[in-house]
C-alpha atoms as a PDB file:
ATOM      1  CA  UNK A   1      51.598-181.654  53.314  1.00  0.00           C
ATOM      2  CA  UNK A   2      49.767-180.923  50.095  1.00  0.00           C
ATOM      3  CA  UNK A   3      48.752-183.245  47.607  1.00  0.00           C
ATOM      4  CA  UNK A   4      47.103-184.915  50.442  1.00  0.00           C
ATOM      5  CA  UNK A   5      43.105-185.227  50.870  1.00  0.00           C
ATOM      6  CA  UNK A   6      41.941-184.452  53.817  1.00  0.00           C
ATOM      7  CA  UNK A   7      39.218-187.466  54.489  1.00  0.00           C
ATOM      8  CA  UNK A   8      39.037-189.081  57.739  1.00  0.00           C
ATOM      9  CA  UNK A   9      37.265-192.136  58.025  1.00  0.00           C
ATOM     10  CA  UNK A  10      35.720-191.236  61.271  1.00  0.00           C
ATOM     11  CA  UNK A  11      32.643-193.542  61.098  1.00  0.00           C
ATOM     12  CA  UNK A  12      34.820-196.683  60.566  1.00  0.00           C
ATOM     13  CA  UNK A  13      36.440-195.838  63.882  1.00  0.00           C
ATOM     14  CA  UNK A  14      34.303-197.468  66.395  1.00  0.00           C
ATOM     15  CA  UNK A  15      34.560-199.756  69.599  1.00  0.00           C
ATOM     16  CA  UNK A  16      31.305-201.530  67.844  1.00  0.00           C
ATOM     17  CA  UNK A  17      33.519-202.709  65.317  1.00  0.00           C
ATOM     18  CA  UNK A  18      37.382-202.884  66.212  1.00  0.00           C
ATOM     19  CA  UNK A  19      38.761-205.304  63.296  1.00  0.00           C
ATOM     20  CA  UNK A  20      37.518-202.624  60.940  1.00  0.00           C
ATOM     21  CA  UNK A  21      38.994-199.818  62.902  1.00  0.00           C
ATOM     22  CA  UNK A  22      42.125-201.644  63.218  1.00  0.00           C
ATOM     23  CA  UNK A  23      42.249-201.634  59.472  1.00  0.00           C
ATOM     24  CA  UNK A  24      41.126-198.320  59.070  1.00  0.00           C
ATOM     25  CA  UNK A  25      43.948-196.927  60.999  1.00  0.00           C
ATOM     26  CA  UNK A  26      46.520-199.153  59.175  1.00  0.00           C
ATOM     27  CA  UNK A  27      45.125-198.026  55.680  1.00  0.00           C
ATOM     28  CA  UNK A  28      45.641-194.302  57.350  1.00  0.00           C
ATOM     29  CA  UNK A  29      49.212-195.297  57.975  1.00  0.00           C
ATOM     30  CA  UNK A  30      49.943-196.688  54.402  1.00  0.00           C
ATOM     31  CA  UNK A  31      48.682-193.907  52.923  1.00  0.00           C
ATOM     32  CA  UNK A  32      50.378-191.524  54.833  1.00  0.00           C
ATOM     33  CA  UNK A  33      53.519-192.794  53.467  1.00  0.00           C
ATOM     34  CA  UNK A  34      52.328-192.741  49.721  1.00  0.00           C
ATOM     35  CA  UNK A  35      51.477-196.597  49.602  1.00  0.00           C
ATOM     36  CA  UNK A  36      47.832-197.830  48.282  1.00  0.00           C
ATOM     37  CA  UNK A  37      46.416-199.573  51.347  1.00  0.00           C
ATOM     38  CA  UNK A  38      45.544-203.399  50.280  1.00  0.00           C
ATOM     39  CA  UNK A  39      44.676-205.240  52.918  1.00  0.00           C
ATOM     40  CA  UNK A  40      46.267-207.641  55.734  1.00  0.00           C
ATOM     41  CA  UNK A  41      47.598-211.417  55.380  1.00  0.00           C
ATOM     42  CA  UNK A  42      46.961-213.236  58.208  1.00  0.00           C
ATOM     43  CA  UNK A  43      47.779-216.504  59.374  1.00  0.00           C
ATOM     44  CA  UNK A  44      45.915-218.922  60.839  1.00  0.00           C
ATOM     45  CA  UNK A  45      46.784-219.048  64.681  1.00  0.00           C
ATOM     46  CA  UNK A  46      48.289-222.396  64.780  1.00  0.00           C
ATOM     47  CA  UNK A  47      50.555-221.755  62.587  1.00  0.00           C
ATOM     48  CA  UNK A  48      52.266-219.093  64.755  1.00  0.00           C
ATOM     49  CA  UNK A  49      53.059-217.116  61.487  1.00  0.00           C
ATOM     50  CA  UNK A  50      52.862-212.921  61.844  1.00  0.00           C
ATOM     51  CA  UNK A  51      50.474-210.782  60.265  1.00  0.00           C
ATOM     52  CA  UNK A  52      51.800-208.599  57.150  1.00  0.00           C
ATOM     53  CA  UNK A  53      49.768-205.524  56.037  1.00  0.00           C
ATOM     54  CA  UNK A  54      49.772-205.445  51.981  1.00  0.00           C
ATOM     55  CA  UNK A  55      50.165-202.235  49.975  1.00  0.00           C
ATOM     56  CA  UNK A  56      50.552-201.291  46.555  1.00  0.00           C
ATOM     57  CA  UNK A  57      53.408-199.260  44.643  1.00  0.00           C
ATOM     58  CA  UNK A  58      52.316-196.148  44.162  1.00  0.00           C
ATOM     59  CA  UNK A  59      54.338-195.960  40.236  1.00  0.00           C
ATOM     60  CA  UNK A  60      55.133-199.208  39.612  1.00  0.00           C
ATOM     61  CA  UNK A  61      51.930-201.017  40.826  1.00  0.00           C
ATOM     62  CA  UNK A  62      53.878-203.689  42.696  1.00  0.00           C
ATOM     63  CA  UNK A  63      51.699-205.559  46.047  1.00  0.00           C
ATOM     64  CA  UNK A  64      53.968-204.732  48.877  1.00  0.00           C
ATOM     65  CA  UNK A  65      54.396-206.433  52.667  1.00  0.00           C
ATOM     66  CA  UNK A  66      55.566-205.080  55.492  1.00  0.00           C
ATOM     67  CA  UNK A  67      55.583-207.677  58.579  1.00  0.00           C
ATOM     68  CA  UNK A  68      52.737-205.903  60.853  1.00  0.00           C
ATOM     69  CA  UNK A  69      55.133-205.967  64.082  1.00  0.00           C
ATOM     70  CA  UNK A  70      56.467-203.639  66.920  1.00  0.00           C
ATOM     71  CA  UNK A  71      58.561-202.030  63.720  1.00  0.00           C
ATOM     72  CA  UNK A  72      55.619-201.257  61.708  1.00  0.00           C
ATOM     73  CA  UNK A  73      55.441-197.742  61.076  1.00  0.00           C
ATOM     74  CA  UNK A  74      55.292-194.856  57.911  1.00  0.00           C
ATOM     75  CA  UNK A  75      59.642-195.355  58.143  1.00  0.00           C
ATOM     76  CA  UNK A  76      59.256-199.405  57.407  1.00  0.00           C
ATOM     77  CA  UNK A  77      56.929-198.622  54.289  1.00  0.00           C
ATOM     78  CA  UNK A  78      58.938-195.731  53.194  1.00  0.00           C
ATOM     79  CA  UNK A  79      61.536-198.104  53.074  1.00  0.00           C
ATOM     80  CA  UNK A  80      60.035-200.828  51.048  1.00  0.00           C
ATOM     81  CA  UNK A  81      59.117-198.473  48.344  1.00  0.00           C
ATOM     82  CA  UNK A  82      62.474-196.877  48.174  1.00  0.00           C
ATOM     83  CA  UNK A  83      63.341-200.807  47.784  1.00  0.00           C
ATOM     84  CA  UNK A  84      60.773-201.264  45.407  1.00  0.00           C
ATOM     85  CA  UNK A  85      62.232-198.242  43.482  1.00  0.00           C
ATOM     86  CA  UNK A  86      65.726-199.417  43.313  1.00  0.00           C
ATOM     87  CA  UNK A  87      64.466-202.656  42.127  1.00  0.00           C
ATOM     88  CA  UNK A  88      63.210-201.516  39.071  1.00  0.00           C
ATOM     89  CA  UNK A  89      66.115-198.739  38.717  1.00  0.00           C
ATOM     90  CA  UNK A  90      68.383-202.161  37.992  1.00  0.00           C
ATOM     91  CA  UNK A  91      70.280-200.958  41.209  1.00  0.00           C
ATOM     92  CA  UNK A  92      68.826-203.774  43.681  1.00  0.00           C
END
């Protein structure tokens, strides 16, 4: 896989601090697949709404979601940039 750096965030990896691990490793994810790692929308509890982890379009800029589930993976985000793609093709 060239084109790739080869940075690990090691130090953000810690049982001291897990939320920032937890994002660590999803930012690892994103950018795996060629998304810009954003952030994660949360909702508050009560609600009972699901999390979404937010990326950017690599070409076209665009803020991305991709519902932060049991599905959640580098094939859902491939996906919604190949959706993202079509979209501004005029084919979606």
């Amino acid at each position: 896989m060239s084109g790739f750096p080869i940075v690990v965030p090691v130090a953000t990896i810690s049982p001291e601090n897990p939320s920032e691990a937890i994002r660590t490793i999803l930012a690892i994810i994103v950018e795996h697949a060629g998304g810009d790692f954003v952030g994660i929308q949360d909702a508050l509890p009560e609600y009972g709404l699901p999390a979404y982890v937010l990326f950017n379009h690599p070409r076209h800029r665009s803020t991305l979601a991709v519902r932060l589930d049991k599905n959640f993976g580098t094939d859902a985000i491939l996906r919604r940039l190949a959706e993202c793609d079509q979209r501004f093709a005029g084919n979606g």
